[in-house]
C-alpha atoms as a PDB file:
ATOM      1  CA  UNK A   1      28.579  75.470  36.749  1.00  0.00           C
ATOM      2  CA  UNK A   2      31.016  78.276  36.198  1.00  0.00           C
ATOM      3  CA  UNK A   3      29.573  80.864  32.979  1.00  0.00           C
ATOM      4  CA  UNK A   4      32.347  81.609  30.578  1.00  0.00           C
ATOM      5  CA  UNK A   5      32.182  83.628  27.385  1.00  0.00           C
ATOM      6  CA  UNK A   6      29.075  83.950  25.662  1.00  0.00           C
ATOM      7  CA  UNK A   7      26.736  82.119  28.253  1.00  0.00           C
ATOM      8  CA  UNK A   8      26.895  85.657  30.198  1.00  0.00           C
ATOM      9  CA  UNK A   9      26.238  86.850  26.540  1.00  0.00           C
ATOM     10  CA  UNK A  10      22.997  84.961  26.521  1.00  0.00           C
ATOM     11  CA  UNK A  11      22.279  85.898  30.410  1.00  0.00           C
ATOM     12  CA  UNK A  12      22.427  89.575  29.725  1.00  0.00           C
ATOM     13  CA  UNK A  13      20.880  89.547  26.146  1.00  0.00           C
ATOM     14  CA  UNK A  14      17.685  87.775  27.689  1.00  0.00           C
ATOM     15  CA  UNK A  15      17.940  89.778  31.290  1.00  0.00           C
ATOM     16  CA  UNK A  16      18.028  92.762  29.109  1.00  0.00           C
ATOM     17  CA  UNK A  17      14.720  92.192  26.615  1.00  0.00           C
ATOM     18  CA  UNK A  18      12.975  91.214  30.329  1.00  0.00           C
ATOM     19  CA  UNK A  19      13.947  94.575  31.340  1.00  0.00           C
ATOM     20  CA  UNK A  20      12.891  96.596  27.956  1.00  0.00           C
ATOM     21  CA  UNK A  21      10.183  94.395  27.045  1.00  0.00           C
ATOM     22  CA  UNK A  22       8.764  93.086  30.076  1.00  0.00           C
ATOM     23  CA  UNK A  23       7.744  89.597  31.031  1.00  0.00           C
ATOM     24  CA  UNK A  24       4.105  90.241  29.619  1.00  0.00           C
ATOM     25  CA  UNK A  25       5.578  90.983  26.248  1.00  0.00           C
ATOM     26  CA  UNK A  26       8.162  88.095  25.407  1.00  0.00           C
ATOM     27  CA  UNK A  27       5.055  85.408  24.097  1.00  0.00           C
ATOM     28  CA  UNK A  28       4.023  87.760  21.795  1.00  0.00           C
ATOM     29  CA  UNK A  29       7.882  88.538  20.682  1.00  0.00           C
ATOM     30  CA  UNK A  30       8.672  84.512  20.676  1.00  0.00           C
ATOM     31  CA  UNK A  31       5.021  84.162  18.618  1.00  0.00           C
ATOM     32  CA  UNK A  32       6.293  86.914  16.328  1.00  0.00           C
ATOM     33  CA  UNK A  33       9.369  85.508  15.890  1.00  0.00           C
ATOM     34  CA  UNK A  34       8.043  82.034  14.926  1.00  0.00           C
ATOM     35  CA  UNK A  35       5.648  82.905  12.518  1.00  0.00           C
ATOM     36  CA  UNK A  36       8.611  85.163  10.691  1.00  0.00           C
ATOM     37  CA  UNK A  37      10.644  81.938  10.522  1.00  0.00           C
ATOM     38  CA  UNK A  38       7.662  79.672   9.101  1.00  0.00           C
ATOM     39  CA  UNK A  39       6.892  82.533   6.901  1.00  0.00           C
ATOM     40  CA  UNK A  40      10.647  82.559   5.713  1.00  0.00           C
ATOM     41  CA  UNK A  41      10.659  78.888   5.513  1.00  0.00           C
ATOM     42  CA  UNK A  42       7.368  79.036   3.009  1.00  0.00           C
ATOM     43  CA  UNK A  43       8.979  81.485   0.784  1.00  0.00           C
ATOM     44  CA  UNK A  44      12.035  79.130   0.379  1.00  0.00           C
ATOM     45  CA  UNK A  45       9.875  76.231  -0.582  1.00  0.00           C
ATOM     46  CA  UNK A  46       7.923  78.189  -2.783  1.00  0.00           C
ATOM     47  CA  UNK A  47      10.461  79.240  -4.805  1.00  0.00           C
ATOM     48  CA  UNK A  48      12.271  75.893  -4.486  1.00  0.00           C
ATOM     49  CA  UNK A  49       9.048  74.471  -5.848  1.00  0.00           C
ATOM     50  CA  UNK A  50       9.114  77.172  -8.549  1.00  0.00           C
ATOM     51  CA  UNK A  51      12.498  76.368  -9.769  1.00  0.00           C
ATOM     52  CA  UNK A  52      11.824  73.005  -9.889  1.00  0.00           C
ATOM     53  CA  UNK A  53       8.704  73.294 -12.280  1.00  0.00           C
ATOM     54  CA  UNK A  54      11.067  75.387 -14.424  1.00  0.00           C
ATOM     55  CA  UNK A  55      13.901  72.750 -14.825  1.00  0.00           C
ATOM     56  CA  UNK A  56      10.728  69.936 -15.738  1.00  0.00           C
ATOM     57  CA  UNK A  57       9.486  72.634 -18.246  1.00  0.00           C
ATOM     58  CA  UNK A  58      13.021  72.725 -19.855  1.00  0.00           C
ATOM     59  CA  UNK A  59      14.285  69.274 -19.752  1.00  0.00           C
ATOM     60  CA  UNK A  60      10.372  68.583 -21.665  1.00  0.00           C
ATOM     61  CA  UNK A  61      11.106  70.750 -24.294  1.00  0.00           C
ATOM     62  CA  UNK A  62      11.415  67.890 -27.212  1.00  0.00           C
ATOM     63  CA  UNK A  63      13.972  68.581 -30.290  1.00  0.00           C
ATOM     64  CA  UNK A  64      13.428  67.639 -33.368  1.00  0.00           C
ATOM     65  CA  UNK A  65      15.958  65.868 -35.649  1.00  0.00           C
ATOM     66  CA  UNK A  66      14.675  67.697 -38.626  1.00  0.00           C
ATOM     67  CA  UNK A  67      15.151  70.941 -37.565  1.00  0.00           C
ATOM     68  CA  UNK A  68      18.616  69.780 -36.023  1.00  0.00           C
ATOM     69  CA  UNK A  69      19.603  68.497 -39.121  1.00  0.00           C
ATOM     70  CA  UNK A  70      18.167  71.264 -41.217  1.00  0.00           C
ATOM     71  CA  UNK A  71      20.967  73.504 -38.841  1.00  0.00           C
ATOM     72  CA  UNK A  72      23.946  71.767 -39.094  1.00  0.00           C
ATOM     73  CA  UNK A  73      23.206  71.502 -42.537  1.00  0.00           C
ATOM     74  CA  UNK A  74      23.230  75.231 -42.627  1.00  0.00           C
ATOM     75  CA  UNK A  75      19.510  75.735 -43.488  1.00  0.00           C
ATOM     76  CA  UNK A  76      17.464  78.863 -42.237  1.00  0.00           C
ATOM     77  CA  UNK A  77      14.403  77.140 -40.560  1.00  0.00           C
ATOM     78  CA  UNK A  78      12.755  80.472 -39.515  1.00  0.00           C
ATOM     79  CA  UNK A  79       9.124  80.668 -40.236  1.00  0.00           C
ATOM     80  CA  UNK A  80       9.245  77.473 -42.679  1.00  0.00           C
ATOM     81  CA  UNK A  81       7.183  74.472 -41.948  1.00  0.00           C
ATOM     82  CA  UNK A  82       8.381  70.826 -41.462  1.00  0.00           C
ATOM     83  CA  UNK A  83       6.964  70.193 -44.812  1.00  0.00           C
ATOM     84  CA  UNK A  84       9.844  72.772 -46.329  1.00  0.00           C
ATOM     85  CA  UNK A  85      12.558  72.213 -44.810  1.00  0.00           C
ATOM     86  CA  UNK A  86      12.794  68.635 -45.182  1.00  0.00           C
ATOM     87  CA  UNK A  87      12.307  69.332 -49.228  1.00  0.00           C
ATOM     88  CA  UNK A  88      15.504  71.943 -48.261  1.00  0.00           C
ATOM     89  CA  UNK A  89      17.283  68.999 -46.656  1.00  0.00           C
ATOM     90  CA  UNK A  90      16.389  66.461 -49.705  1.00  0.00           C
ATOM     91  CA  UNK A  91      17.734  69.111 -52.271  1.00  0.00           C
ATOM     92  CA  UNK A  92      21.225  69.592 -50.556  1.00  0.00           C
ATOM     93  CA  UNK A  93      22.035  66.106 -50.191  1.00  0.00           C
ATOM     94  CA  UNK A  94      20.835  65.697 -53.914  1.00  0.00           C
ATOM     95  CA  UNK A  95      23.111  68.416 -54.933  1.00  0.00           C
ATOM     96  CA  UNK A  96      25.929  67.170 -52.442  1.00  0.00           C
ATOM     97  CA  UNK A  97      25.965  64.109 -54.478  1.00  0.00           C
ATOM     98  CA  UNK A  98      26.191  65.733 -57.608  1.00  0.00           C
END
């Protein structure tokens, strides 16, 4: 088998960490090496896991049809109860059909 291209790439790269590391020292580099990837591969989950938690969070936020209604009415619903705005709601469509 003839090596073309990057096989003599890979030949040197892993002649050359023999030769700088030494033969003793490559375990402990490959070790090092794996844990950085299953660390990496945690941290991805994690914050896939995160972002999914998020999304259920949103999509579970309920909305209310009075307060929707009281909106496109036009109504201010800030720091009124339920109990007000719907007698807000009940007075425009009175005066509406006026």
């Amino acid at each position: 088998m003839v090596l073309v291209g990057w096989e003599w790439i890979v030949v040197i790269a892993i002649v050359a960490i023999i030769l700088i590391w030494g033969p003793g020292q490559i375990p402990k580099l490959a070790k090092a090496l794996g844990q950085a990837k299953k660390e990496l591969k945690q941290a991805g989950e994690e914050g896939e896991a995160a972002e999914g938690v998020k999304k259920k969070d949103e999509a579970a936020v309920e909305v209310d049809p009075l307060i929707v209604t009281a909106i496109k009415m036009g109504i201010d619903v800030s720091g009124k109860t339920k109990e007000q705005i719907s007698q807000e709601i009940i007075e425009r469509s009175k005066a509406k059909q006026s």
